[in-house]
N, C-alpha and C. Protein backbone atom coordinates (compact mmCIF):
# COMPACT_ATOMS: atom_id res chain seq x y z
N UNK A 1 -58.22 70.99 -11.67
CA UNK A 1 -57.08 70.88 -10.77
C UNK A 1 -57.51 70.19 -9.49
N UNK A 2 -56.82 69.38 -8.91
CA UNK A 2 -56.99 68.24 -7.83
C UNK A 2 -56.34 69.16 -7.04
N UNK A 3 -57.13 69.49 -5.50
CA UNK A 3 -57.13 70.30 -4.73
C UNK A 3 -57.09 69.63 -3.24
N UNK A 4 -57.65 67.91 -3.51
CA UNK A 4 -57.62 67.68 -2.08
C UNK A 4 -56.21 66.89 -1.69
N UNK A 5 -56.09 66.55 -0.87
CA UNK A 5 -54.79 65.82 -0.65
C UNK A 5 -54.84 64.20 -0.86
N UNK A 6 -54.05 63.94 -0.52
CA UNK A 6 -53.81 62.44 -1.17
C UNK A 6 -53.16 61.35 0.05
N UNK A 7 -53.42 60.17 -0.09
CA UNK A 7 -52.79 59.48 1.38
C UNK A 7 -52.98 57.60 0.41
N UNK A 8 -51.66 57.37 0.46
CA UNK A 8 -51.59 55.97 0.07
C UNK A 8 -51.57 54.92 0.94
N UNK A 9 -52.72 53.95 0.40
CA UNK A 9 -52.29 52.58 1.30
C UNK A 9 -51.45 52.01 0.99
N UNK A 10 -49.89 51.95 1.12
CA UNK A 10 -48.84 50.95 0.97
C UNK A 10 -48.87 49.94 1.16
N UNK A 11 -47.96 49.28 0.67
CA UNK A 11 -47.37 47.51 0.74
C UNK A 11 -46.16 47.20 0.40
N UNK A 12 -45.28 46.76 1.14
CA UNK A 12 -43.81 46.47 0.54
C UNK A 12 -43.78 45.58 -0.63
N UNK A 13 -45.34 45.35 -1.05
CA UNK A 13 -45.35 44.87 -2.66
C UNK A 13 -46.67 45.60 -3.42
N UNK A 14 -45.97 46.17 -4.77
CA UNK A 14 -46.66 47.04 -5.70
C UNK A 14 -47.99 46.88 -6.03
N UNK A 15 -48.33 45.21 -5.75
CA UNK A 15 -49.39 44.59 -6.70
C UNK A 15 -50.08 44.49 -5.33
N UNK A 16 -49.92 44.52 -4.51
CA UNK A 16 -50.84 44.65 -3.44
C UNK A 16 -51.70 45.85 -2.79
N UNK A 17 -52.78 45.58 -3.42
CA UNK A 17 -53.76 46.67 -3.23
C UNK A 17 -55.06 46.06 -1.88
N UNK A 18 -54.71 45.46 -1.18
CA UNK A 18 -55.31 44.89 -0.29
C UNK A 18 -56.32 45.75 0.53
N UNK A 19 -55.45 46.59 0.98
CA UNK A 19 -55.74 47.73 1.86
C UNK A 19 -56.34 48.71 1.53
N UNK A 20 -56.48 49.08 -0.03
CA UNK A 20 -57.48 49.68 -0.95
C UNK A 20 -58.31 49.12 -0.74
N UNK A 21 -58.51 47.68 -0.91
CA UNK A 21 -59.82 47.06 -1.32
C UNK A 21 -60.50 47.07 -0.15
N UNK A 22 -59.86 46.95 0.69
CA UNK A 22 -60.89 47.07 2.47
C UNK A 22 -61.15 48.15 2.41
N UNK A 23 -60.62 49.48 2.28
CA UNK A 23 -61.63 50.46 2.36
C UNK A 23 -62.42 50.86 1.60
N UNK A 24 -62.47 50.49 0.12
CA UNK A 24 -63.47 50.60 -1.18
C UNK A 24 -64.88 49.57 -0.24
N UNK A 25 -64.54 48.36 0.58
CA UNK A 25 -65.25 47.52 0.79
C UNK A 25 -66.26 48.15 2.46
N UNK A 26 -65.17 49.11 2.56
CA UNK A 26 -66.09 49.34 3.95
C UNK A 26 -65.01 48.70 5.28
N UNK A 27 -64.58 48.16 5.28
CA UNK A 27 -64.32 47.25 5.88
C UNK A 27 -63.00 47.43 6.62
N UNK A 28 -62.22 48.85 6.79
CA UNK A 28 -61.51 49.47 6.78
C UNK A 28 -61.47 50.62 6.83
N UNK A 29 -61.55 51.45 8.03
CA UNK A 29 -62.02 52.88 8.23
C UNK A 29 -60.91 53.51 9.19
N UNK A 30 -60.32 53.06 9.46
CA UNK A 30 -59.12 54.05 10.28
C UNK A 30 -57.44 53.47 9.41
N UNK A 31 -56.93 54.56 9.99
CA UNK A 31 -55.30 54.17 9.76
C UNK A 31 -54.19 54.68 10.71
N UNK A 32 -53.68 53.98 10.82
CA UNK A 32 -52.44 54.49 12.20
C UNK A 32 -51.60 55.02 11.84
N UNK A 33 -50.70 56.11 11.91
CA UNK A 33 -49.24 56.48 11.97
C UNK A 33 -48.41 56.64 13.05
N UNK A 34 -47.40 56.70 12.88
CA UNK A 34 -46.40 57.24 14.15
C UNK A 34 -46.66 58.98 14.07
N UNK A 35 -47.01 59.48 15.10
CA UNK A 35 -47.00 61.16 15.64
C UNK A 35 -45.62 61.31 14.52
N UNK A 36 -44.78 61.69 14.55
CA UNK A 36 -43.73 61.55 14.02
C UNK A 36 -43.38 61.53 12.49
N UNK A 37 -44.48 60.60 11.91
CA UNK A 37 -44.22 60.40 10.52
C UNK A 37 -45.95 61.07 9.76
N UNK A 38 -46.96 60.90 10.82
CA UNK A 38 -48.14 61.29 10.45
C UNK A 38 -48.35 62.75 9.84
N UNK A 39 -47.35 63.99 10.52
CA UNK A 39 -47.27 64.74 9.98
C UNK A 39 -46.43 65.70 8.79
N UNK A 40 -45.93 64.42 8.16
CA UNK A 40 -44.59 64.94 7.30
C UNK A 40 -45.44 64.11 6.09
N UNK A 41 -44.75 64.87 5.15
CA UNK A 41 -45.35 64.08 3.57
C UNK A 41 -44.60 63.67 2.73
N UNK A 42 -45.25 63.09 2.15
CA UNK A 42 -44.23 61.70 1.65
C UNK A 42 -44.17 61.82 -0.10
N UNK A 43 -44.19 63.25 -0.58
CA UNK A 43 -44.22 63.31 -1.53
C UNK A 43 -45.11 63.44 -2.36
N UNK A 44 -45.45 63.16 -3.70
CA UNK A 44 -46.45 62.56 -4.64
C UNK A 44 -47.76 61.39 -4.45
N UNK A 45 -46.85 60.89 -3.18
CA UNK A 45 -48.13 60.24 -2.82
C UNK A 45 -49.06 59.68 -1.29
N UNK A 46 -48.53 61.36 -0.95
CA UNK A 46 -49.23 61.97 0.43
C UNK A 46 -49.14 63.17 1.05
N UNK A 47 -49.39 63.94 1.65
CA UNK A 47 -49.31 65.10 2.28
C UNK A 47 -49.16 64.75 3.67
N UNK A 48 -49.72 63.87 4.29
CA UNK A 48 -49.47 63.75 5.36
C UNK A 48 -50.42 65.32 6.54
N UNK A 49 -50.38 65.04 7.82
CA UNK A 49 -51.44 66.26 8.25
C UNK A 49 -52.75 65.76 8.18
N UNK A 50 -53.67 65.46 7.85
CA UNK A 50 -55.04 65.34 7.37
C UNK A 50 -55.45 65.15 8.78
N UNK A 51 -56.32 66.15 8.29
CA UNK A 51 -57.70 67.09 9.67
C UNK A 51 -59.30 66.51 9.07
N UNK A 52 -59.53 66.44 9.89
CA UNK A 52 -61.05 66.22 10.09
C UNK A 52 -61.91 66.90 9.43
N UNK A 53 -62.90 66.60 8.56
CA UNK A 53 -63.29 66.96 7.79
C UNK A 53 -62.94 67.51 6.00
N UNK A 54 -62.12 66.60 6.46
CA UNK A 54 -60.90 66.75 4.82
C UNK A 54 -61.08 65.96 3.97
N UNK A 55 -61.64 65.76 2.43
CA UNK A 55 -61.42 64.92 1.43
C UNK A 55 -60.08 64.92 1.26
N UNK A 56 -60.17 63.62 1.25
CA UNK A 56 -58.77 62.95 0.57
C UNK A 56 -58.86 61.92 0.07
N UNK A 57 -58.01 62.06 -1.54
CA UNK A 57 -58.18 60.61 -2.09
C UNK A 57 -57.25 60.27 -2.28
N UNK A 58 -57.39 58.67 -2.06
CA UNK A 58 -56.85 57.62 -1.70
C UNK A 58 -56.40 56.63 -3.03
N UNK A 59 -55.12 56.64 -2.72
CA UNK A 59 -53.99 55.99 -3.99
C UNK A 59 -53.81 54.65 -3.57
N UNK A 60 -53.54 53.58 -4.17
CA UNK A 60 -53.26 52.07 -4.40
C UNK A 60 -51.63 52.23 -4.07
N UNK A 61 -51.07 51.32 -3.69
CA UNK A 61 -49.35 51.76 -3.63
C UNK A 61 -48.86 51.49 -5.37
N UNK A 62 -49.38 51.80 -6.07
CA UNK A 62 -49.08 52.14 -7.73
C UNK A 62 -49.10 53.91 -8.05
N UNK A 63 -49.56 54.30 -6.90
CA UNK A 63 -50.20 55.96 -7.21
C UNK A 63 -51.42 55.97 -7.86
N UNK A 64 -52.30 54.87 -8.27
CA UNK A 64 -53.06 54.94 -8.83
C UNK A 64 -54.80 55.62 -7.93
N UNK A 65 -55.09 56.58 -8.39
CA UNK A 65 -56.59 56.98 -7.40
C UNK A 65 -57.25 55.69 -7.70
N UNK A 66 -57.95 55.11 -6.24
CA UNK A 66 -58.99 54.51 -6.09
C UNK A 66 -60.32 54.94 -5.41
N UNK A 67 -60.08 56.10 -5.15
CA UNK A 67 -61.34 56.70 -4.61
C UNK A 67 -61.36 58.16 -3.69
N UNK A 68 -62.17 58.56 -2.86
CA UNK A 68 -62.01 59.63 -1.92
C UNK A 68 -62.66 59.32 -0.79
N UNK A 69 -61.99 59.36 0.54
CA UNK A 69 -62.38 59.25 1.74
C UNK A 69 -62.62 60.76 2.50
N UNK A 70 -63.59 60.71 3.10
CA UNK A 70 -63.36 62.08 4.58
C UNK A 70 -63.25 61.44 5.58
N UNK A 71 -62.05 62.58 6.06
CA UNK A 71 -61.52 62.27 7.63
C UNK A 71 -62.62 62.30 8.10
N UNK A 72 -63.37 61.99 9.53
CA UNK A 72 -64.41 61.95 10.32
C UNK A 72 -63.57 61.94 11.60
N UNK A 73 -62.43 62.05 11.69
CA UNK A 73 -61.81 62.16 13.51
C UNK A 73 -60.51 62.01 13.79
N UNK A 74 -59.50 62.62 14.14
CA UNK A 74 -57.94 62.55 14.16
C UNK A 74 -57.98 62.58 15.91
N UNK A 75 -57.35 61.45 16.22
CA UNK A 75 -56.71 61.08 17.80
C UNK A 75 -55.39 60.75 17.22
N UNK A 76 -55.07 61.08 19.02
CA UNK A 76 -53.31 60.78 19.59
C UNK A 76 -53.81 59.52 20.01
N UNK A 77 -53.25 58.27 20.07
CA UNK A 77 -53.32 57.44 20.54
C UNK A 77 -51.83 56.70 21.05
N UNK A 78 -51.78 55.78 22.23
CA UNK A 78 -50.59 55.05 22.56
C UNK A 78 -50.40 53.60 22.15
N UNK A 79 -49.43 53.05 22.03
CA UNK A 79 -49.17 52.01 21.65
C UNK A 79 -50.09 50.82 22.02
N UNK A 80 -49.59 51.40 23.73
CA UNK A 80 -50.13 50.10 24.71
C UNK A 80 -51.40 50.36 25.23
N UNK A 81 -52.14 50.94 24.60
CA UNK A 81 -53.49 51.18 24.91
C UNK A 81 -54.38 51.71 23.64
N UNK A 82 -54.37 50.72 22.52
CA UNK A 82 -55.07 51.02 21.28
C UNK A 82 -56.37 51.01 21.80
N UNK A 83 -57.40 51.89 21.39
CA UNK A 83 -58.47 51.65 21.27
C UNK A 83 -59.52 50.57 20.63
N UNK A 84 -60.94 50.57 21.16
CA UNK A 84 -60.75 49.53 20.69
C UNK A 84 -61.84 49.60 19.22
N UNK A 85 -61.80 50.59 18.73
CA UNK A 85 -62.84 52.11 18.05
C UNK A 85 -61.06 51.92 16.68
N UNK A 86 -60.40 51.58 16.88
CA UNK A 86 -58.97 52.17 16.07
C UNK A 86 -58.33 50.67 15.61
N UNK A 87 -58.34 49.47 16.37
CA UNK A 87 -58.10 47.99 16.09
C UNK A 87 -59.39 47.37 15.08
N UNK A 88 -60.39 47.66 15.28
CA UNK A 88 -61.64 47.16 14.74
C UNK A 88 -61.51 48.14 13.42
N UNK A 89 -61.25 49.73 13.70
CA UNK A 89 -61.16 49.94 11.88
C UNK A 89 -60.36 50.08 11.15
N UNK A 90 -59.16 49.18 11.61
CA UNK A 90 -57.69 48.97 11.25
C UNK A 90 -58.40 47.67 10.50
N UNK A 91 -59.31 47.05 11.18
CA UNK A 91 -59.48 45.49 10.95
C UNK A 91 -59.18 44.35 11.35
N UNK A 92 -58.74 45.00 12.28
CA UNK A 92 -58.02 43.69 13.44
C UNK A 92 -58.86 43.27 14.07
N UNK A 93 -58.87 41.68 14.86
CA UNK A 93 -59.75 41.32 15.95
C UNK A 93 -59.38 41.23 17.16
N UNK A 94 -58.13 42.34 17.60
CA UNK A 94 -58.25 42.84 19.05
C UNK A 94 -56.78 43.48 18.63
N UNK A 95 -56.55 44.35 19.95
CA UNK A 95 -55.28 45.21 20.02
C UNK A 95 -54.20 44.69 19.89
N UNK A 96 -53.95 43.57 20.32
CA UNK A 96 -52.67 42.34 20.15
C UNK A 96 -52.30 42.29 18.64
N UNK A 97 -53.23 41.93 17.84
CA UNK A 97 -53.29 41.58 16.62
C UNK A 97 -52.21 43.06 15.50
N UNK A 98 -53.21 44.30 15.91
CA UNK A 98 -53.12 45.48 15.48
C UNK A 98 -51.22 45.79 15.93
N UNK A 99 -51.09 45.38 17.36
CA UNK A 99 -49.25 45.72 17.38
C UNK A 99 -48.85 45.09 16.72
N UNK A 100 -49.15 43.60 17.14
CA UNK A 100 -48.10 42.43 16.35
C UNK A 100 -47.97 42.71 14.50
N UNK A 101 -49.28 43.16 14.15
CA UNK A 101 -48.58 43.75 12.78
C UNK A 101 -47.58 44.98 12.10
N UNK A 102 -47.88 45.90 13.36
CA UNK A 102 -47.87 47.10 12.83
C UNK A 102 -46.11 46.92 13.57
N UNK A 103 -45.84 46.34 14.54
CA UNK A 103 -43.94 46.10 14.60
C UNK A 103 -43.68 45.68 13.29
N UNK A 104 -44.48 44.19 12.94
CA UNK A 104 -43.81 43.68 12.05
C UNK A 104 -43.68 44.82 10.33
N UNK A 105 -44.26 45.49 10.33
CA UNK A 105 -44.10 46.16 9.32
C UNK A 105 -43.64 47.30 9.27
N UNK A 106 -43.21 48.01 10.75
CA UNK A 106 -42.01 48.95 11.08
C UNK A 106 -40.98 48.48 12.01
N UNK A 107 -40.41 47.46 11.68
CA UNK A 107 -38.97 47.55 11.76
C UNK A 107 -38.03 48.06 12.27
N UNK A 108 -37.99 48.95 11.85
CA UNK A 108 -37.20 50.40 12.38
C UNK A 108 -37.51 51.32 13.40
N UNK A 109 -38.24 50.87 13.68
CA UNK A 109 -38.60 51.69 15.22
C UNK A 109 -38.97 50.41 16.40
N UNK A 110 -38.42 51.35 17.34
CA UNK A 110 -38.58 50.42 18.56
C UNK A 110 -40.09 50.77 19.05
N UNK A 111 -41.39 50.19 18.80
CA UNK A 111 -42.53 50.30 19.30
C UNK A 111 -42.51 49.83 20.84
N UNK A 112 -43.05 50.56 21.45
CA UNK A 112 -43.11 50.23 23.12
C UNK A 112 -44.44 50.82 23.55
N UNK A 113 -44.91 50.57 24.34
CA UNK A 113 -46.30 51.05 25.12
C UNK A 113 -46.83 52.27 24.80
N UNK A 114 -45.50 53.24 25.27
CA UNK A 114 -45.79 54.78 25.56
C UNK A 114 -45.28 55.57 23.87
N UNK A 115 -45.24 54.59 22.69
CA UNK A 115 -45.11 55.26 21.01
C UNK A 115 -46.78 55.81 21.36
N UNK A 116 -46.41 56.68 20.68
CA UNK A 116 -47.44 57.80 20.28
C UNK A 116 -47.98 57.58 18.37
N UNK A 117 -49.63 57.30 18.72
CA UNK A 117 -49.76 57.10 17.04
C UNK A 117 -50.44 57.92 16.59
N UNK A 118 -51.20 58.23 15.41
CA UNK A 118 -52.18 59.12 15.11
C UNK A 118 -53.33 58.17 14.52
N UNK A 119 -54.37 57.90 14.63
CA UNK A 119 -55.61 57.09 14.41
C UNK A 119 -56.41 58.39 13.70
N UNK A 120 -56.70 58.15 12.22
CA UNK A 120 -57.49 58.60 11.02
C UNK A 120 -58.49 57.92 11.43
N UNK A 121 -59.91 58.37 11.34
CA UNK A 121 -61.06 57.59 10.80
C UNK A 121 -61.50 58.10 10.00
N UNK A 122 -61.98 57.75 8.91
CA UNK A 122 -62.78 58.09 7.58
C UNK A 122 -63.98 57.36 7.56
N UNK A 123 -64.83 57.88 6.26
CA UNK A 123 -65.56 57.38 5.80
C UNK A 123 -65.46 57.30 4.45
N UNK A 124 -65.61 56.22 3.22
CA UNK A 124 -65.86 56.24 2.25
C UNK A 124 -66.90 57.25 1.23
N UNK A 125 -66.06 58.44 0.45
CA UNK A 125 -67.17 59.16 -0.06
C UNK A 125 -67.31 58.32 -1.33
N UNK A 126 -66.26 57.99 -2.31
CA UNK A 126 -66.40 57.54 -3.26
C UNK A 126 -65.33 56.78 -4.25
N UNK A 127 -65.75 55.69 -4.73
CA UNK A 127 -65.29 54.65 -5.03
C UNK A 127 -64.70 55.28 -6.74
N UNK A 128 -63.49 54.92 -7.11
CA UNK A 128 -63.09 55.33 -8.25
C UNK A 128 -63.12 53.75 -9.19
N UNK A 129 -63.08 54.27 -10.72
CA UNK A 129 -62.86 52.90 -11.41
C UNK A 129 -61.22 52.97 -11.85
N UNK A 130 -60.60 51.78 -12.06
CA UNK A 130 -59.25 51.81 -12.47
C UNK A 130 -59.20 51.34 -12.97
N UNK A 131 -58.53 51.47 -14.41
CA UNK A 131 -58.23 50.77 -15.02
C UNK A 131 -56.84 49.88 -15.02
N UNK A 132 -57.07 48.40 -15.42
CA UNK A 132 -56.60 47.57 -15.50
C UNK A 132 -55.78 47.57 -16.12
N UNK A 133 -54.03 47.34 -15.65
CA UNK A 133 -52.75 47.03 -16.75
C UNK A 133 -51.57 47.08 -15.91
């Protein structure tokens, strides 16, 4: 029985596992939410909440497991003052970069300075195999 929780990297497209692959790669160690949405769950393919020191594995936006990460650190963070510890393990190459995406891919909210986010950092425990289809 699968006991730890679960947290998907989405994409408004299925076949895009991008954001998997950066963190299978290392290369990708934090994730942002809105305060707001960080602690509500999203069903089957998240719990949402995740505390520090928590395995959690990590789904492809197919639901498919690609591996298990531990939290290593949960901050409040503000819009207009990303860190620069939270842009770098988002993968961005500066804070500009990190808003200008993260509007463009919420829409629906009016992002302004003083939005409140939640910054995950993990570490990679372990890499899953998937099969192909």
């Amino acid at each position: 029985m699968n006991v730890r929780k679960r947290l998907t990297f989405w994409s408004a497209d299925a076949d895009d596992d991008s954001l998997v692959r950066a963190v299978l790669a290392g290369r990708k160690t934090v994730t942002a939410d809105l305060v707001e949405d960080y602690y509500r769950g999203y069903g089957e393919l998240g719990e949402g909440g995740y505390a520090a020191g928590e395995l959690i594995d990590i789904l492809d936006p197919r639901g498919r497991r690609r591996g298990t990460i531990r939290a290593t650190k949960v901050e409040v963070i503000r819009f207009g003052a990303i860190p620069e510890a939270v842009w770098r393990g988002e993968g961005f190459d500066s804070a500009r970069a990190f808003q200008e995406c993260h509007v463009a891919c919420m829409p629906q909210y009016d992002l302004h300075d003083d939005v409140e986010f939640v910054a995950l950092h993990f570490e990679l425990v372990e890499a899953a195999m998937v099969e192909q289809g």
